[in-house]
Protein backbone atom coordinates (compact mmCIF):
# COMPACT_ATOMS: atom_id res chain seq x y z
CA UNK A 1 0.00 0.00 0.00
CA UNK A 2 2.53 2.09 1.14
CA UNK A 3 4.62 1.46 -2.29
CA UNK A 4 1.47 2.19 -4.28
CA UNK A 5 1.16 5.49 -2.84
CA UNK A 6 4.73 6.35 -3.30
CA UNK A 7 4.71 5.86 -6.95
CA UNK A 8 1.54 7.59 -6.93
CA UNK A 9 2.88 11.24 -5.48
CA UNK A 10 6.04 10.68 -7.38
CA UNK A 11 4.06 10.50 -10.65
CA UNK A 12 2.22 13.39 -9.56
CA UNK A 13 5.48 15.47 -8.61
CA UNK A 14 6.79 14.39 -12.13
CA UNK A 15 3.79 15.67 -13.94
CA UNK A 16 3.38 19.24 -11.97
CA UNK A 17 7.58 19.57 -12.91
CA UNK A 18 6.74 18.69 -16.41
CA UNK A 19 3.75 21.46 -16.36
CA UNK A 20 5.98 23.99 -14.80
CA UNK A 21 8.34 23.35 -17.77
CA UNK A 22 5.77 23.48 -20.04
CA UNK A 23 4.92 26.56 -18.96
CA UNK A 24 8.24 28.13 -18.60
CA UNK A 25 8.57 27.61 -22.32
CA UNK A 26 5.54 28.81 -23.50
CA UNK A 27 6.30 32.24 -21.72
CA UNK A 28 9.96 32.65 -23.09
CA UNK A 29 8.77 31.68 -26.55
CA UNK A 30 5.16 33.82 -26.62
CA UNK A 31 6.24 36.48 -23.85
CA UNK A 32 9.26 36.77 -24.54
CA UNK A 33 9.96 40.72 -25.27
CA UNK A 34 11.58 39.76 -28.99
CA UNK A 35 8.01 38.89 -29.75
CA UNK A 36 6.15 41.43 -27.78
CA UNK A 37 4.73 44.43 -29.22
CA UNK A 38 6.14 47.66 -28.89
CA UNK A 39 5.41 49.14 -25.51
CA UNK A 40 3.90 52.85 -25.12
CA UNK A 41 6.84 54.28 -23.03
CA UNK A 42 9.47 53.29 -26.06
CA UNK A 43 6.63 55.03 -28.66
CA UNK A 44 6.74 57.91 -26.77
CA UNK A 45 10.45 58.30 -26.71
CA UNK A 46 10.42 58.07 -30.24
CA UNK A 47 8.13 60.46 -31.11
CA UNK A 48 9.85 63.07 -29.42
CA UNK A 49 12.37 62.55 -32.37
CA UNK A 50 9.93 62.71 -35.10
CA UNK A 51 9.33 66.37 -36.48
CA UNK A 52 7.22 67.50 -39.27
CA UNK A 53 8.83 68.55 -42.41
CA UNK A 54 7.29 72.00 -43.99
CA UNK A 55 8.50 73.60 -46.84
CA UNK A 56 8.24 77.66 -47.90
CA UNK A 57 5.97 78.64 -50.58
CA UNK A 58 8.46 80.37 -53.61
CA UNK A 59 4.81 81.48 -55.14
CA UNK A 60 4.38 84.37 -51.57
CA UNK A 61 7.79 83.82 -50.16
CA UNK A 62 6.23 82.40 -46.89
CA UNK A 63 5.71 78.95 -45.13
CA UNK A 64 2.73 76.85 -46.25
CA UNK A 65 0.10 77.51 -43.83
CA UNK A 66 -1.55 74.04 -45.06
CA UNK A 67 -0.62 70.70 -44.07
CA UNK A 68 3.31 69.47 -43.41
CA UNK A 69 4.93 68.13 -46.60
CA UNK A 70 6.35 64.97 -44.81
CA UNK A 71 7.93 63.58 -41.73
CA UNK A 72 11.46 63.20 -40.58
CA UNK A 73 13.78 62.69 -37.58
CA UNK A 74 16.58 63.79 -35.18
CA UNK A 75 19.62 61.28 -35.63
CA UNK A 76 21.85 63.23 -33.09
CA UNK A 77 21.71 65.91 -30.60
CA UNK A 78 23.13 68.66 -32.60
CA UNK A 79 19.73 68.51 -34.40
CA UNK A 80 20.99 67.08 -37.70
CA UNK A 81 17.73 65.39 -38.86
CA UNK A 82 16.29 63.26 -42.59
CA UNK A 83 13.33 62.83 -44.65
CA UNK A 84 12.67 62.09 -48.20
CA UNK A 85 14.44 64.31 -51.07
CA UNK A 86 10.88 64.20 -52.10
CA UNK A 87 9.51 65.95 -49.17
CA UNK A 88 11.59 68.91 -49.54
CA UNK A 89 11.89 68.62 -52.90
CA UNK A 90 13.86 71.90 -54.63
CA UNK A 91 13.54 74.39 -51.58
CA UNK A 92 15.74 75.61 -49.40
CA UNK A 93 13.63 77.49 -46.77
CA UNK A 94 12.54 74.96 -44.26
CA UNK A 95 10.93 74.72 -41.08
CA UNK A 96 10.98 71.95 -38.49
CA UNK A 97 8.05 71.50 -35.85
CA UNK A 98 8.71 69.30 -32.85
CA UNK A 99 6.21 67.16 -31.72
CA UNK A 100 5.53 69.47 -28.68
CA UNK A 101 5.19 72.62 -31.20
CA UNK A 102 8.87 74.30 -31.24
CA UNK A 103 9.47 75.49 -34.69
CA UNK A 104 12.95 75.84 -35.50
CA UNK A 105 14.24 76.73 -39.16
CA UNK A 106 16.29 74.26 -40.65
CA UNK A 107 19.10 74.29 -44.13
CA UNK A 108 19.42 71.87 -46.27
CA UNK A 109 23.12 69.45 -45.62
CA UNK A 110 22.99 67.82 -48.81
CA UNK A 111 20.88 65.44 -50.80
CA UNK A 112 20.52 62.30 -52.88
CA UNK A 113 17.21 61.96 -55.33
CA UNK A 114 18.65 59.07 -56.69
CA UNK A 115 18.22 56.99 -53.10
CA UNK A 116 15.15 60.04 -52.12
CA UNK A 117 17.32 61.18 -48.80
CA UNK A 118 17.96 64.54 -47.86
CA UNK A 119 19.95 65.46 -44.78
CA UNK A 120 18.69 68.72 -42.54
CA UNK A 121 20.18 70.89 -40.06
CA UNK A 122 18.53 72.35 -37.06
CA UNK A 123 19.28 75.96 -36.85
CA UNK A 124 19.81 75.70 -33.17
CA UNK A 125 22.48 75.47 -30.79
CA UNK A 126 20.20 73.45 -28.49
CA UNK A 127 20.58 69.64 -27.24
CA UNK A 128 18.33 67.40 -29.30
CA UNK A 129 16.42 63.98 -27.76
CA UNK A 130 17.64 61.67 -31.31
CA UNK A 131 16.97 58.09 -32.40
CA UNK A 132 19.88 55.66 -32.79
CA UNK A 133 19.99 53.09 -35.95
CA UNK A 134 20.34 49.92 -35.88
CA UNK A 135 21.73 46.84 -38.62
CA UNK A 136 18.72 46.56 -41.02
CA UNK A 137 20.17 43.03 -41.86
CA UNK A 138 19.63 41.24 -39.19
CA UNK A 139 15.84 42.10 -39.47
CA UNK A 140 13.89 38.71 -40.11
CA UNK A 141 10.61 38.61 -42.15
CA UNK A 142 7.65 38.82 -39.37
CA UNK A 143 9.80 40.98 -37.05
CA UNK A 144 7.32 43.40 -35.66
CA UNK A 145 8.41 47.09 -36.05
CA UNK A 146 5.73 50.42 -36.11
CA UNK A 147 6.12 53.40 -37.97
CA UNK A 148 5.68 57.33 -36.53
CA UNK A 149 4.24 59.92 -39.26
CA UNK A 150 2.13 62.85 -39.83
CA UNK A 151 -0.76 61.11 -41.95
CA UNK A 152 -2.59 63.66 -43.74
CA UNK A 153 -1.67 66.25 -41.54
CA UNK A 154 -3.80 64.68 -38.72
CA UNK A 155 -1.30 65.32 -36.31
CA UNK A 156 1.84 62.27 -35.50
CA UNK A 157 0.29 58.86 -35.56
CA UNK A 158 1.56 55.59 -34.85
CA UNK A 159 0.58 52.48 -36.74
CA UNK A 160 2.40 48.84 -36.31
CA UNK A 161 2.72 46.00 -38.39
CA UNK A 162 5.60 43.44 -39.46
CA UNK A 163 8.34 43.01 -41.99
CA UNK A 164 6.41 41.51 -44.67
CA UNK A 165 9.70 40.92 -47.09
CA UNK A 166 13.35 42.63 -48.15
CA UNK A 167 15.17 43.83 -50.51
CA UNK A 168 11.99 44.93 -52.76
CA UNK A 169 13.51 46.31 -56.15
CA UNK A 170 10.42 48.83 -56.98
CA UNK A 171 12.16 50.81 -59.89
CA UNK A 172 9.92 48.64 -62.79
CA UNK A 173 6.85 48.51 -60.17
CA UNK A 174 6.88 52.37 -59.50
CA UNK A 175 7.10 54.88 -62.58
CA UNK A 176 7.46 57.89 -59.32
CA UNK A 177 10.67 56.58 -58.46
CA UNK A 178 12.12 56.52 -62.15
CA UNK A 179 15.97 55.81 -62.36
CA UNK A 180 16.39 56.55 -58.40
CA UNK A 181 14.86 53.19 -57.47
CA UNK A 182 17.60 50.85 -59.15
CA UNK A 183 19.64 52.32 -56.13
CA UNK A 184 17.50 51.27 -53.09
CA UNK A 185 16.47 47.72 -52.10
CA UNK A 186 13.41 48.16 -49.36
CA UNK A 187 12.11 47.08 -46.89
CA UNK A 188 8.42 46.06 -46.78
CA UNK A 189 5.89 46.34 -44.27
CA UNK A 190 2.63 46.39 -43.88
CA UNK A 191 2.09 48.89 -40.90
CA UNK A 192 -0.42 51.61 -41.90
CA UNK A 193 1.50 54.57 -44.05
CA UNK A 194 -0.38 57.34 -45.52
CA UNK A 195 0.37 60.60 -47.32
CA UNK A 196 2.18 62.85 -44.36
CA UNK A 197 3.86 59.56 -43.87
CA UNK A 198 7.11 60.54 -45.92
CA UNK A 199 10.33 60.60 -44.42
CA UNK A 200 9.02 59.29 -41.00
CA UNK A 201 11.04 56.28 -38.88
CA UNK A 202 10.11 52.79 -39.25
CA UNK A 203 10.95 50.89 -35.80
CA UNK A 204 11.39 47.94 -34.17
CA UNK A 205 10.31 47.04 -30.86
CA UNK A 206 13.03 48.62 -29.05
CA UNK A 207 12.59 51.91 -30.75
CA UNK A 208 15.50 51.27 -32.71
CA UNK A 209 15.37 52.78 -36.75
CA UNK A 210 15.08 49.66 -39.56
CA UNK A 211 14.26 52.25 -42.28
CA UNK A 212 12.50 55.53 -43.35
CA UNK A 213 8.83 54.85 -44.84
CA UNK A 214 9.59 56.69 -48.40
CA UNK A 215 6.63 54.79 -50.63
CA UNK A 216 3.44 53.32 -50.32
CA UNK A 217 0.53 51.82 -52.74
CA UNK A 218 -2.85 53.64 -52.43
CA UNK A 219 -6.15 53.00 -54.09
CA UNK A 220 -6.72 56.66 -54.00
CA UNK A 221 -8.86 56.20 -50.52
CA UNK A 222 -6.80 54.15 -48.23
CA UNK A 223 -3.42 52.14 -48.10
CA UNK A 224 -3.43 48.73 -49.03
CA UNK A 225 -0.83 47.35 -46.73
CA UNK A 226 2.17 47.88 -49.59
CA UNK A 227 4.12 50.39 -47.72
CA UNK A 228 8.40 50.41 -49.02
CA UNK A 229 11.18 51.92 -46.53
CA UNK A 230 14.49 52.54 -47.09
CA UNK A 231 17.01 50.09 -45.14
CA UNK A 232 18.89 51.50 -42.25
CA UNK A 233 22.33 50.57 -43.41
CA UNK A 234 21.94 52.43 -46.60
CA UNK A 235 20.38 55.23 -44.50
CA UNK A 236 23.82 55.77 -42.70
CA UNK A 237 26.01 55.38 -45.94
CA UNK A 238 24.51 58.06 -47.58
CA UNK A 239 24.08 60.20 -44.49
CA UNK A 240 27.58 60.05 -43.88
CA UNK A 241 28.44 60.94 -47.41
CA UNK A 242 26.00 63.57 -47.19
CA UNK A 243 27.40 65.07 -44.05
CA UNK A 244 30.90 64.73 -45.90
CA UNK A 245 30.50 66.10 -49.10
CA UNK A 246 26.81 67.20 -49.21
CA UNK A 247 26.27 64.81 -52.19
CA UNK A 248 26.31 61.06 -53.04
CA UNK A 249 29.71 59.44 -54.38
CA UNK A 250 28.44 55.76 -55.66
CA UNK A 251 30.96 53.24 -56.43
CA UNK A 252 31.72 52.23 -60.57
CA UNK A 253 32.97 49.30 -61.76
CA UNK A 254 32.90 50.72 -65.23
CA UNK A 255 30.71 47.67 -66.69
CA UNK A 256 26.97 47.85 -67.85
CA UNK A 257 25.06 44.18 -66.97
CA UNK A 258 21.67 42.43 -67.56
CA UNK A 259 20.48 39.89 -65.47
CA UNK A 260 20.23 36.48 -67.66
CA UNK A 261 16.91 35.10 -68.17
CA UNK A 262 16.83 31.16 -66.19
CA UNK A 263 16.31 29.44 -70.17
CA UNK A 264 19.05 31.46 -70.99
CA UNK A 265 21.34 30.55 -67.52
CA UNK A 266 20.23 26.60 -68.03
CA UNK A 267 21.38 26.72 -72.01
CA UNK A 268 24.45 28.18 -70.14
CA UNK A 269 25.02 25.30 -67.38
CA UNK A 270 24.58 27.89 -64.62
CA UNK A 271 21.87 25.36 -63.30
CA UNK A 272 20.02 26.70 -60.19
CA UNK A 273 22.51 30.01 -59.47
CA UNK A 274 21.99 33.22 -61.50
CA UNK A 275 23.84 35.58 -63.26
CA UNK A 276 24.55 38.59 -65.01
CA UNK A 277 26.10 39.26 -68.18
CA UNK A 278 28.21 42.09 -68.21
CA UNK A 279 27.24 43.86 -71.92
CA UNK A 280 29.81 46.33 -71.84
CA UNK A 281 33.12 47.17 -70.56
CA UNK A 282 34.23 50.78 -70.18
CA UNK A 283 38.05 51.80 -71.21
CA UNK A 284 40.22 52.62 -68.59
CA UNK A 285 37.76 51.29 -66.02
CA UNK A 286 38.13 49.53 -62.91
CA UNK A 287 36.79 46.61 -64.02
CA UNK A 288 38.87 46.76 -67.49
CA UNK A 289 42.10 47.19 -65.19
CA UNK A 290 41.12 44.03 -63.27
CA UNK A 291 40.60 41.79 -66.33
CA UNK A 292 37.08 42.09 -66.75
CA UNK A 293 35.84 41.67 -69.96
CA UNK A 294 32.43 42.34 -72.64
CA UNK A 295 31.07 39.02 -72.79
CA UNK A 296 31.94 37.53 -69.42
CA UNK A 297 29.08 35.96 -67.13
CA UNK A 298 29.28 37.95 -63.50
CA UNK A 299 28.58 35.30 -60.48
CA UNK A 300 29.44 37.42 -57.38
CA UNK A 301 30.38 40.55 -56.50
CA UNK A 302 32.64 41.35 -53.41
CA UNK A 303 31.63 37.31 -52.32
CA UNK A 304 27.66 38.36 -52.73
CA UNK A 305 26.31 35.65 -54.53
CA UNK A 306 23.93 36.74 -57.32
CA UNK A 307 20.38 35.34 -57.05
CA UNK A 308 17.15 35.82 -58.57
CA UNK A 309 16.53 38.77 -55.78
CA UNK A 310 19.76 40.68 -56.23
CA UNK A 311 19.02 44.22 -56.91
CA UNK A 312 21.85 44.87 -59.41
CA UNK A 313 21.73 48.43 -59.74
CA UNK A 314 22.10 48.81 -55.53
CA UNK A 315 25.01 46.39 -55.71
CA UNK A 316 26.69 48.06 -57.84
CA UNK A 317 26.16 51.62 -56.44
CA UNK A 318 27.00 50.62 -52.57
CA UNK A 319 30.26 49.26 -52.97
CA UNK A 320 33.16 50.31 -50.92
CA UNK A 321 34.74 52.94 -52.99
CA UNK A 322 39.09 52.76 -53.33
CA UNK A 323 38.47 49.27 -51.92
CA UNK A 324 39.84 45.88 -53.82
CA UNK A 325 37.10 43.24 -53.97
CA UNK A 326 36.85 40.14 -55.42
CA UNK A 327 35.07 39.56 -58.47
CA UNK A 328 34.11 36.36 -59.50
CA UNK A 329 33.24 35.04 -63.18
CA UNK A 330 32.10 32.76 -65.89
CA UNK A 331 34.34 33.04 -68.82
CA UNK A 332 33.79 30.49 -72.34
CA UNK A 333 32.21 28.22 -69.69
CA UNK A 334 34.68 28.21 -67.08
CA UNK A 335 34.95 30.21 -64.04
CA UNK A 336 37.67 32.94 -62.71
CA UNK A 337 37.91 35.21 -59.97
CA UNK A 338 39.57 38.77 -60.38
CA UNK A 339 40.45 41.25 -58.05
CA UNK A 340 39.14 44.89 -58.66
CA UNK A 341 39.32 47.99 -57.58
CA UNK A 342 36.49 49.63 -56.55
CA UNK A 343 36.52 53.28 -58.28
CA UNK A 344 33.70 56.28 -57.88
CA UNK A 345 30.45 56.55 -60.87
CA UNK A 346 31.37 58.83 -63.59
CA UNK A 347 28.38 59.99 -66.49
CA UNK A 348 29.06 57.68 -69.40
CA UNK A 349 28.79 58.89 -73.29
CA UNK A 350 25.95 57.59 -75.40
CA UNK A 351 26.86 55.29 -78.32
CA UNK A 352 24.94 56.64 -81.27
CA UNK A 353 24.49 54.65 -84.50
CA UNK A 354 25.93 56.48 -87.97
CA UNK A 355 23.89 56.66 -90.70
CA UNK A 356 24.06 54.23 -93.88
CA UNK A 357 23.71 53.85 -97.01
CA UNK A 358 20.21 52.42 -98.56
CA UNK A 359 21.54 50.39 -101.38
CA UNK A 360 23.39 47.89 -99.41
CA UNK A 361 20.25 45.95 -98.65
CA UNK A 362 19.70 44.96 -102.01
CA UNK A 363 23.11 42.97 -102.13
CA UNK A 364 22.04 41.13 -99.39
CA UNK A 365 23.21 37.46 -100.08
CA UNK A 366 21.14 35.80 -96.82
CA UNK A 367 20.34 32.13 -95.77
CA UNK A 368 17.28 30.85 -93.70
CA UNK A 369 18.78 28.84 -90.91
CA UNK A 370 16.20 26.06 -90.53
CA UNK A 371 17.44 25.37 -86.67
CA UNK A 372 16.24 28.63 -85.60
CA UNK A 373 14.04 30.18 -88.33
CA UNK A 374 15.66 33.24 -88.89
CA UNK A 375 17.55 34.46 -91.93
CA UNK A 376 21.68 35.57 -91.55
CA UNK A 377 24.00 36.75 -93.64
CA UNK A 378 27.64 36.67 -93.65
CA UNK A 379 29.24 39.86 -92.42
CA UNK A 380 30.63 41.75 -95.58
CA UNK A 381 32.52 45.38 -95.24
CA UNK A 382 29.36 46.71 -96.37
CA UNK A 383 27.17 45.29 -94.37
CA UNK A 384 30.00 46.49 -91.19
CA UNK A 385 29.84 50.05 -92.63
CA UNK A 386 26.40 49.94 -92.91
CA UNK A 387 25.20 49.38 -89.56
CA UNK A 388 28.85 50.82 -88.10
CA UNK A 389 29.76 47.61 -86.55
CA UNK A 390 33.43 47.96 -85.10
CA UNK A 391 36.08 45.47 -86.71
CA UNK A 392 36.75 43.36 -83.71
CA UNK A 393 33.37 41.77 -83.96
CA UNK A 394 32.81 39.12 -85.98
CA UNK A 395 30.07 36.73 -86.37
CA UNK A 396 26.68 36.80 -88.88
CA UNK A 397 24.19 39.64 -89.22
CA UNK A 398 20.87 38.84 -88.61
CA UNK A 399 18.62 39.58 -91.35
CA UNK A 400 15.38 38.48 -91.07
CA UNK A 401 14.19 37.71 -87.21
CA UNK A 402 11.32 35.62 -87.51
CA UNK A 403 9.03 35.17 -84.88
CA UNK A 404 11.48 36.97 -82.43
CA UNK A 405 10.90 40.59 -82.96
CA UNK A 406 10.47 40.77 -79.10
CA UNK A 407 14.21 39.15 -78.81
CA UNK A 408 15.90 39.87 -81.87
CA UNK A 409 16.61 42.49 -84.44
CA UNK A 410 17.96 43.84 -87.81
CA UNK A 411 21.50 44.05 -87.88
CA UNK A 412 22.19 42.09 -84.46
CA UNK A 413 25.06 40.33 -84.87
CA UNK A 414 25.97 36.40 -83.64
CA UNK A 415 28.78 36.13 -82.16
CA UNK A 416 28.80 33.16 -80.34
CA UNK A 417 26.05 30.29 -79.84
CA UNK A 418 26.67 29.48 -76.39
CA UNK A 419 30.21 29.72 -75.77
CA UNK A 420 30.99 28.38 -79.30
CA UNK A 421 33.01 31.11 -80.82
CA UNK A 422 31.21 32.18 -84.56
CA UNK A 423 32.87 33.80 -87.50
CA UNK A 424 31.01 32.77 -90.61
CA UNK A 425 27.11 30.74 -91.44
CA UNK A 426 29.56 27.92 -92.01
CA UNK A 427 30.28 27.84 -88.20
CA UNK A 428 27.32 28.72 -87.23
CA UNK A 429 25.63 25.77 -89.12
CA UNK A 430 28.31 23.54 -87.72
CA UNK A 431 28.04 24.31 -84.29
CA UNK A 432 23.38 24.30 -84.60
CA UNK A 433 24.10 21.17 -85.92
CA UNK A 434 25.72 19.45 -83.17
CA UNK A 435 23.69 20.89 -80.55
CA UNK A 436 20.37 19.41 -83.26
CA UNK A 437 21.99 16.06 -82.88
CA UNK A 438 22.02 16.47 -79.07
CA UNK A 439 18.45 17.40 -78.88
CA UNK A 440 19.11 20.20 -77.12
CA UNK A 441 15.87 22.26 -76.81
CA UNK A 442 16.70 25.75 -76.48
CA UNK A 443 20.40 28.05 -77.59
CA UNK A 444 22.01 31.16 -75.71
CA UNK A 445 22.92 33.39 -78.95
CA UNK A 446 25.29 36.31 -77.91
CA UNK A 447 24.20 39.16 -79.90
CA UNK A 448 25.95 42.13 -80.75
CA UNK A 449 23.45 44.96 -80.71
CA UNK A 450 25.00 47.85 -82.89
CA UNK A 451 22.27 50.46 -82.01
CA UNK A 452 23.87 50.37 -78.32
CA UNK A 453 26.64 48.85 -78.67
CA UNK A 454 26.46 45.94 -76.31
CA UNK A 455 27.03 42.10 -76.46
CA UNK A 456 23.87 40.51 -74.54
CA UNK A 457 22.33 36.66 -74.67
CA UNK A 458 19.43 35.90 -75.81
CA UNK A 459 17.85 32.14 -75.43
CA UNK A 460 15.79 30.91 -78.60
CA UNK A 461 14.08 27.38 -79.44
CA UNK A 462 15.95 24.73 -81.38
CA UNK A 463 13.49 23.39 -84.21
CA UNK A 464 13.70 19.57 -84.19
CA UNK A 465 11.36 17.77 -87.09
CA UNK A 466 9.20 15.42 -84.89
CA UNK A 467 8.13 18.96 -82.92
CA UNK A 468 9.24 21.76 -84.97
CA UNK A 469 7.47 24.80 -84.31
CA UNK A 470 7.06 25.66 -88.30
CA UNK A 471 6.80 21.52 -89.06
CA UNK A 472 7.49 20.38 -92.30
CA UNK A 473 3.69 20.68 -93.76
CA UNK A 474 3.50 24.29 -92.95
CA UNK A 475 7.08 25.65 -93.30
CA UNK A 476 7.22 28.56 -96.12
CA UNK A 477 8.53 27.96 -99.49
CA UNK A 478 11.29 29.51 -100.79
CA UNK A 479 9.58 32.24 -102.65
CA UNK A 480 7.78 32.63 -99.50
CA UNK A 481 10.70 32.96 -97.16
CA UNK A 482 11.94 35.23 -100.19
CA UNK A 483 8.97 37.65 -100.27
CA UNK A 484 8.98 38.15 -96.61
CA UNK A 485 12.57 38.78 -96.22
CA UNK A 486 12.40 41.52 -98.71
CA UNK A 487 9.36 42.72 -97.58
CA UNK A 488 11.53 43.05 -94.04
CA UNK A 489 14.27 44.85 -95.97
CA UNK A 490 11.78 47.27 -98.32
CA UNK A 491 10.28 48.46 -94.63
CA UNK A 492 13.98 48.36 -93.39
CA UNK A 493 14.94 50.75 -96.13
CA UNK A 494 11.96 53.41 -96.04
CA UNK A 495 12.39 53.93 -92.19
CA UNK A 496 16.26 54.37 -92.95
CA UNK A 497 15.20 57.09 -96.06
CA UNK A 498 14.21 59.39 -93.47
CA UNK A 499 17.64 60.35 -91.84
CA UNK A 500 15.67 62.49 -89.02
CA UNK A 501 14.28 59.13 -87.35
CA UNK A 502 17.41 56.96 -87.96
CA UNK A 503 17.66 56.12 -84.53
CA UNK A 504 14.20 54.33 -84.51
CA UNK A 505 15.48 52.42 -87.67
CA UNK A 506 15.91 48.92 -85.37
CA UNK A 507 12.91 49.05 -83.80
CA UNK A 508 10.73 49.76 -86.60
CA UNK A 509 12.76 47.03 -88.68
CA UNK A 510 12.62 44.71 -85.73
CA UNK A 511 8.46 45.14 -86.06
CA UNK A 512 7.99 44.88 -89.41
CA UNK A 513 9.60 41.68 -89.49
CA UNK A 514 7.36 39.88 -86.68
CA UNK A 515 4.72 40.30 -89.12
């Protein structure tokens, strides 16, 4: 009896221990303070950083008596403060309002459209409260944060949400942003942001800056929970600049890239990992110093892997400038690594195509390559001078594009078919040939485009017999293929008569040949 009874309260001591585990761990994992929301005494102490951002009226030489144009905030206690180039746009009368009412006037540091920050000063010798940054890296997605804004002039607001992704590229999403968003990967959150918003903090739960809320979607009425802010870490490299030189200095490489398409990267053997191809190399450039050269498939950057999400344009503008990095690439199918030095952007010259003479199209002497079902033509002098292709490229001149006027056009020149070297249609017929016998299903052709002088790839079908897209019953006869081809070049020829819109000649050729 007396056994029974000790196993009995030693089970029952067992399973109260096991409870009070249990329960331990349920309150570090759902109490713990990483997953708490953001308490009201750490709001307040940010807000008494946040100021509203008005600008002067040029039109009555006076402050705007309507509603702020943005947000911003006090990063140290000397009263240096951001917002949004946006918000302050050309002016350089501006006032600051603390959140208890002060005004103070403040001058404009420096700023950066490109990335949309501008850096204030307070025009005060006073002691500011400020709000400290920190690593915007090290944010997960789901990580709470709130942001702190003047929302349609309302008054300062607070609104929380979480970290719905990173490194949003928004440049091809967002015509507002134009060129400037190629240089900013966001952050995105779903915390309420409105207009007044601008140039306001975005937080985590220790009060701590992850970003400045600089874009939202709106259906006119309300926002819709797609609400962009620019990382902290970029934040504080352009500040600094800023503060420095009251401008921007972004890194150059000296190259000009595209990202390759994955049919393109597979034809390649890049299997799963991206890439970018690098188009064009600048003389004299960093890159051209380091070994770099048109043509070669870029795989990292300063040991960043690029992936599918890499925002190219950002990479290549935050690099450490005067600093060697490694570069790592894919060259005729077999990888290198260079080291480069890392030099500041300078504006790059336009290449603009010469005009040509009309004739040379009729003297044309152009084969329809079956394989790909487009027609090419050896590449003559005259057909070099005529659309002012530089002697060291060599390859065939496209002629006739097919049913790739979205991929291809008039005067493109094959260079290579993969990374098969091509210098006549002989070659070229050579090389389609073995990759026919292979059954491969799709070719990387690297084009040389003459109208921008750049080398790019571009990844079209293979036609095999058994599931040819143009099969054998409905492929065009030769007088067909014939009439179309010169019905390409007649259209070719009258858009080239007019030497006022030469510059739209490929495009207009390109067209008229997809139909």
């Amino acid at each position: 009896m007396k056994i029974m009874q000790s196993s009995k309260g030693n089970r029952c001591r067992l399973s109260l221990l096991f409870l009070c585990i249990f329960m331990m761990c349920v309150q570090l994992f759902f109490i713990s303070p990483v997953h708490c929301a953001p308490i009201s005494s750490e709001i307040a102490t940010v807000m008494e950083s946040v100021v509203d951002v008005i600008v002067s009226d040029e039109t009555i030489g006076d402050f705007r008596k309507e509603s702020p144009n943005g947000a911003g905030f006090i990063i140290d206690e000397n009263g240096y403060t951001i917002t949004n180039a946006h918000v302050i746009d050309a002016s350089d009368k501006i006032k600051i309002i603390m959140h208890d009412g002060r005004e103070y006037k403040a001058k404009v540091v420096g700023k950066d459209d490109h990335s949309d920050i501008a850096l204030l000063k307070i025009d005060s010798d006073e002691k500011f409260k400020f709000l400290q940054f920190v690593n915007s890296d090290t944010l997960e997605i789901g990580e709470p944060v709130f942001a702190v804004g003047n929302p349609l002039g309302l008054g300062q607001s607070v609104t929380s949400g979480i970290i719905s992704c990173k490194g949003r590229n928004l440049s091809s999403q967002i015509a507002a942003i134009g060129a400037g968003g190629d240089f900013v990967s966001y952050l995105q959150t779903d915390a309420a942001v409105n207009y007044g918003n601008s140039g306001g903090p975005l937080c985590n739960y220790k009060g701590e800056v992850v970003g400045m809320i600089t874009v939202f979607f709106s259906d006119g009425i309300r926002s819709t929970g797609l609400n962009f802010a620019i990382p902290s870490n970029m934040l504080q490299k352009v500040i600094t600049q800023l503060r420095n030189y009251g401008k921007m200095q972004r890194s150059w490489l000296g190259i000009s890239i595209e990202r390759i398409p994955k049919d393109v990267a597979v034809s390649l053997g890049l299997g799963k990992r991206c890439g970018c191809n690098i188009v064009r190399v600048c003389n004299d450039s960093p890159a051209a110093k380091g070994g770099i050269q048109t043509g070669d498939i870029l795989l990292s950057l300063n040991d960043e892997n690029i992936t599918e999400d890499t925002n190219l344009e950002y990479m290549l503008s935050a690099l450490p400038i005067g600093v060697v990095i490694p570069v790592q690439i894919m060259r005729n199918g077999n990888e290198m690594k260079f080291s480069v030095t890392v030099g500041s952007k300078k504006d790059e010259e336009m290449d603009v195509v010469s005009d040509n003479e009309v004739a040379v199209w009729n003297n044309i002497s152009s084969e329809k390559v079956d394989e790909l079902g487009i027609s090419v033509a050896n590449l003559t002098p005259e057909l070099r001078k005529f659309f002012n292709i530089p002697d060291n490229i060599t390859g065939v001149v496209i002629v006739d594009v097919g049913e790739y006027s979205d991929k291809l056009s008039y005067g493109s020149v094959i260079t290579k078919v993969k990374f098969s070297n091509i210098t006549t249609l002989s070659t070229l017929k050579a090389v389609l040939q073995q990759l026919f016998v292979n059954r491969e299903k799709n070719v990387a052709l690297y084009l040389f485009n003459p109208k921008s002088k750049t080398l790019s790839y571009v990844s079209v079908y293979i036609r095999h017999k058994n599931n040819s897209t143009i099969s054998s019953n409905s492929s065009p006869s030769p007088t067909q293929a014939s009439d179309k081809l010169n019905n390409g070049k007649a259209k070719a020829i009258a858009a080239i008569g007019d030497r006022n819109n030469h510059a739209k000649i490929m495009v207009i050729s390109s067209n008229a040949a997809g139909k």
